[in-house]
C-alpha atoms as a PDB file:
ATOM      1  CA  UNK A   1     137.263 -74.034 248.004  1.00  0.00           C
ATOM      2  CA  UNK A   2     140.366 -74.525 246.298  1.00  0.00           C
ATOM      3  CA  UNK A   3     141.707 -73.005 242.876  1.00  0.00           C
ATOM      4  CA  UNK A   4     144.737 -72.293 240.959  1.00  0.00           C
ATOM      5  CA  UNK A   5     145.323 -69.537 242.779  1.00  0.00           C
ATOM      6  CA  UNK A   6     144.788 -70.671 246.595  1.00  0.00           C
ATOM      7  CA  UNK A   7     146.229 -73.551 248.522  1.00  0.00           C
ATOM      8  CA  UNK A   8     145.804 -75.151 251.666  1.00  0.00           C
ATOM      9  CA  UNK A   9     148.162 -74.258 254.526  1.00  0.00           C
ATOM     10  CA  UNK A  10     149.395 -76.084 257.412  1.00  0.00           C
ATOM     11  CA  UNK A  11     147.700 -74.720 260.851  1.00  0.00           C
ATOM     12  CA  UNK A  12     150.159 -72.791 262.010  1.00  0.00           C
ATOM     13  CA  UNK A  13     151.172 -70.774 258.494  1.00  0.00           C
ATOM     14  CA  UNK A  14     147.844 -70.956 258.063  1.00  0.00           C
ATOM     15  CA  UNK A  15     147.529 -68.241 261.553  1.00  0.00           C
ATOM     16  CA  UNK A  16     150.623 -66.312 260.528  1.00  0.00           C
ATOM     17  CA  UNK A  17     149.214 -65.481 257.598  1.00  0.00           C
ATOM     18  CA  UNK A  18     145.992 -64.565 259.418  1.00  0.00           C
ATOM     19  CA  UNK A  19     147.923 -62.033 261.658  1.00  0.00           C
ATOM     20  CA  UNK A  20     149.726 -60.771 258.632  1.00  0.00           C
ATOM     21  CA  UNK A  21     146.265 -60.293 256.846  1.00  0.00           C
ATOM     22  CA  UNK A  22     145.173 -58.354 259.590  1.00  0.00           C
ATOM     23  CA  UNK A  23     147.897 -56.147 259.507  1.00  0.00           C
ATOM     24  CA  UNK A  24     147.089 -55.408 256.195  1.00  0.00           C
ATOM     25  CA  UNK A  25     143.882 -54.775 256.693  1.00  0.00           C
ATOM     26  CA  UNK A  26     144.379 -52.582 259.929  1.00  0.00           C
ATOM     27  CA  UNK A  27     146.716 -50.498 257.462  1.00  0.00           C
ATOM     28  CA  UNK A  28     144.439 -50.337 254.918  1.00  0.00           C
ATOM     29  CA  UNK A  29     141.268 -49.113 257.472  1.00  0.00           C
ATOM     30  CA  UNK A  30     143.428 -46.492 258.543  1.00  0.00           C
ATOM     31  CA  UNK A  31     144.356 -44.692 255.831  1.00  0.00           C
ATOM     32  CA  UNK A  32     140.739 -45.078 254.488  1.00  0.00           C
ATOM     33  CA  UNK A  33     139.256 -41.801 253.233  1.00  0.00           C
ATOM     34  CA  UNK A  34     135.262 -42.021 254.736  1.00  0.00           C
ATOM     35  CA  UNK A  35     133.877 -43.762 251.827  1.00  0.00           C
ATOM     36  CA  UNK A  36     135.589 -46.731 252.498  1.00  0.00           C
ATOM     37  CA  UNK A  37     136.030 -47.038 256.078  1.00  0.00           C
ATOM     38  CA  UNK A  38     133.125 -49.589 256.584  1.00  0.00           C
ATOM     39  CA  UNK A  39     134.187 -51.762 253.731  1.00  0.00           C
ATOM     40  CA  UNK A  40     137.504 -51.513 255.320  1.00  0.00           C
ATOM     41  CA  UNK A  41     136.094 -51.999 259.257  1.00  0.00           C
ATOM     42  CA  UNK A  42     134.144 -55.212 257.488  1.00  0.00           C
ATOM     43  CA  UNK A  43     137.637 -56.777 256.224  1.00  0.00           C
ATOM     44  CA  UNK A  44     138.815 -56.219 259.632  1.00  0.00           C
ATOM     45  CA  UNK A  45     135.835 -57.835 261.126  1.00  0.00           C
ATOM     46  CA  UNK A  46     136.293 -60.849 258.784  1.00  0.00           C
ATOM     47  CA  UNK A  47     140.292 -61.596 259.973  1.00  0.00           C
ATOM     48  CA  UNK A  48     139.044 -61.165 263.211  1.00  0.00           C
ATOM     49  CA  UNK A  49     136.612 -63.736 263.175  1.00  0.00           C
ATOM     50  CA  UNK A  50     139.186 -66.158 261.317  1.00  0.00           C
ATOM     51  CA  UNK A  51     141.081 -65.762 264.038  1.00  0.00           C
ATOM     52  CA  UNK A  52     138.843 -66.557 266.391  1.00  0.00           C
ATOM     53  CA  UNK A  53     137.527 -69.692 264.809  1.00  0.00           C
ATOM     54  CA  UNK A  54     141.466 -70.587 263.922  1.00  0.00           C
ATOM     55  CA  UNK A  55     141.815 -70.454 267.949  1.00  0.00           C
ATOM     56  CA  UNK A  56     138.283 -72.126 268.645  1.00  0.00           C
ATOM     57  CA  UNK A  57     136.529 -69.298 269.293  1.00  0.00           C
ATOM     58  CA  UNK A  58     133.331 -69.024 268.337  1.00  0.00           C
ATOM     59  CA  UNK A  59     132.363 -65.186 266.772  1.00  0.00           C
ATOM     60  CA  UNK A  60     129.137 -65.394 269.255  1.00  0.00           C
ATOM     61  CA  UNK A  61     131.639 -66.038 272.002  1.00  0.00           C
ATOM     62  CA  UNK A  62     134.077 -62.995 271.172  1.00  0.00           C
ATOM     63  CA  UNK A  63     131.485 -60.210 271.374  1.00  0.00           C
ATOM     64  CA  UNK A  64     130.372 -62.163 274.630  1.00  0.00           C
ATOM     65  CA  UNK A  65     133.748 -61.542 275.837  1.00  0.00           C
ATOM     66  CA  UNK A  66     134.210 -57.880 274.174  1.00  0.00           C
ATOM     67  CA  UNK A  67     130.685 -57.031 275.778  1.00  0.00           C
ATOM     68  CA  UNK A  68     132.157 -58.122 279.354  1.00  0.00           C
ATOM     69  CA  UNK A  69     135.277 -56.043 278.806  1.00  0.00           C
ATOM     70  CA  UNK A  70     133.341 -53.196 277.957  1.00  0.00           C
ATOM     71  CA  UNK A  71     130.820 -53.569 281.015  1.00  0.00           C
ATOM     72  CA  UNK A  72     133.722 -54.130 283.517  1.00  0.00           C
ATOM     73  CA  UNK A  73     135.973 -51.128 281.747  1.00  0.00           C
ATOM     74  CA  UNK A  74     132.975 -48.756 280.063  1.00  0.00           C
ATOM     75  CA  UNK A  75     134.351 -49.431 276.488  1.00  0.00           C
ATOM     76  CA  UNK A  76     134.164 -46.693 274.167  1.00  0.00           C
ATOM     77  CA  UNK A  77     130.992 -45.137 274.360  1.00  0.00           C
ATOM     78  CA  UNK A  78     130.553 -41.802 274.591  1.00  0.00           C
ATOM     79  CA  UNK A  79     134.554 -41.088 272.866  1.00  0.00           C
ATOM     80  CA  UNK A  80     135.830 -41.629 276.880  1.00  0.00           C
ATOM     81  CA  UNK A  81     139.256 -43.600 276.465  1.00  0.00           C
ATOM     82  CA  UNK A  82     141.400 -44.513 279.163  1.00  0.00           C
ATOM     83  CA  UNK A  83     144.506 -42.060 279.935  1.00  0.00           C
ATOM     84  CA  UNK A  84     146.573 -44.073 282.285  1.00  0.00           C
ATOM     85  CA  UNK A  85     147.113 -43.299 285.505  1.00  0.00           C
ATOM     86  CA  UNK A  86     148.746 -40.131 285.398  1.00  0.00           C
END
């Protein structure tokens, strides 16, 4: 849906933008006070999946892939993140 205040963008402004949104919205999650972190997390979430689509990849597909990766590499669970190999 268009308006006065929107316009259509060519595909590949259209992704710059996208990574420049989510940017802004990383930024914005991160300095967050507790209140808003899911509201901020959900704006996140929503780049992300324009993204995705943008590339041709569907959101089901994504967490297929982000479940893999977390399988194959344990994720996050537990608060265990990777050191390096010091």
């Amino acid at each position: 849906m268009r308006s006065r205040w929107s316009t259509l963008l060519a595909h590949e402004e259209y992704r710059e933008r996208l990574r420049h949104k989510l940017r802004e919205e990383v930024a914005e999650f991160l300095s967050a006070d507790d209140s808003a972190v899911a509201e901020e997390l959900a704006d996140v979430l929503e780049v992300v999946h324009a993204l995705a689509l943008d590339l041709g990849i569907k959101p089901g597909h994504l967490e297929e892939l982000r479940a893999q990766k977390a399988e194959a590499r344990g994720g996050f669970a537990g608060r265990v993140v990777w050191t390096g190999n010091a």
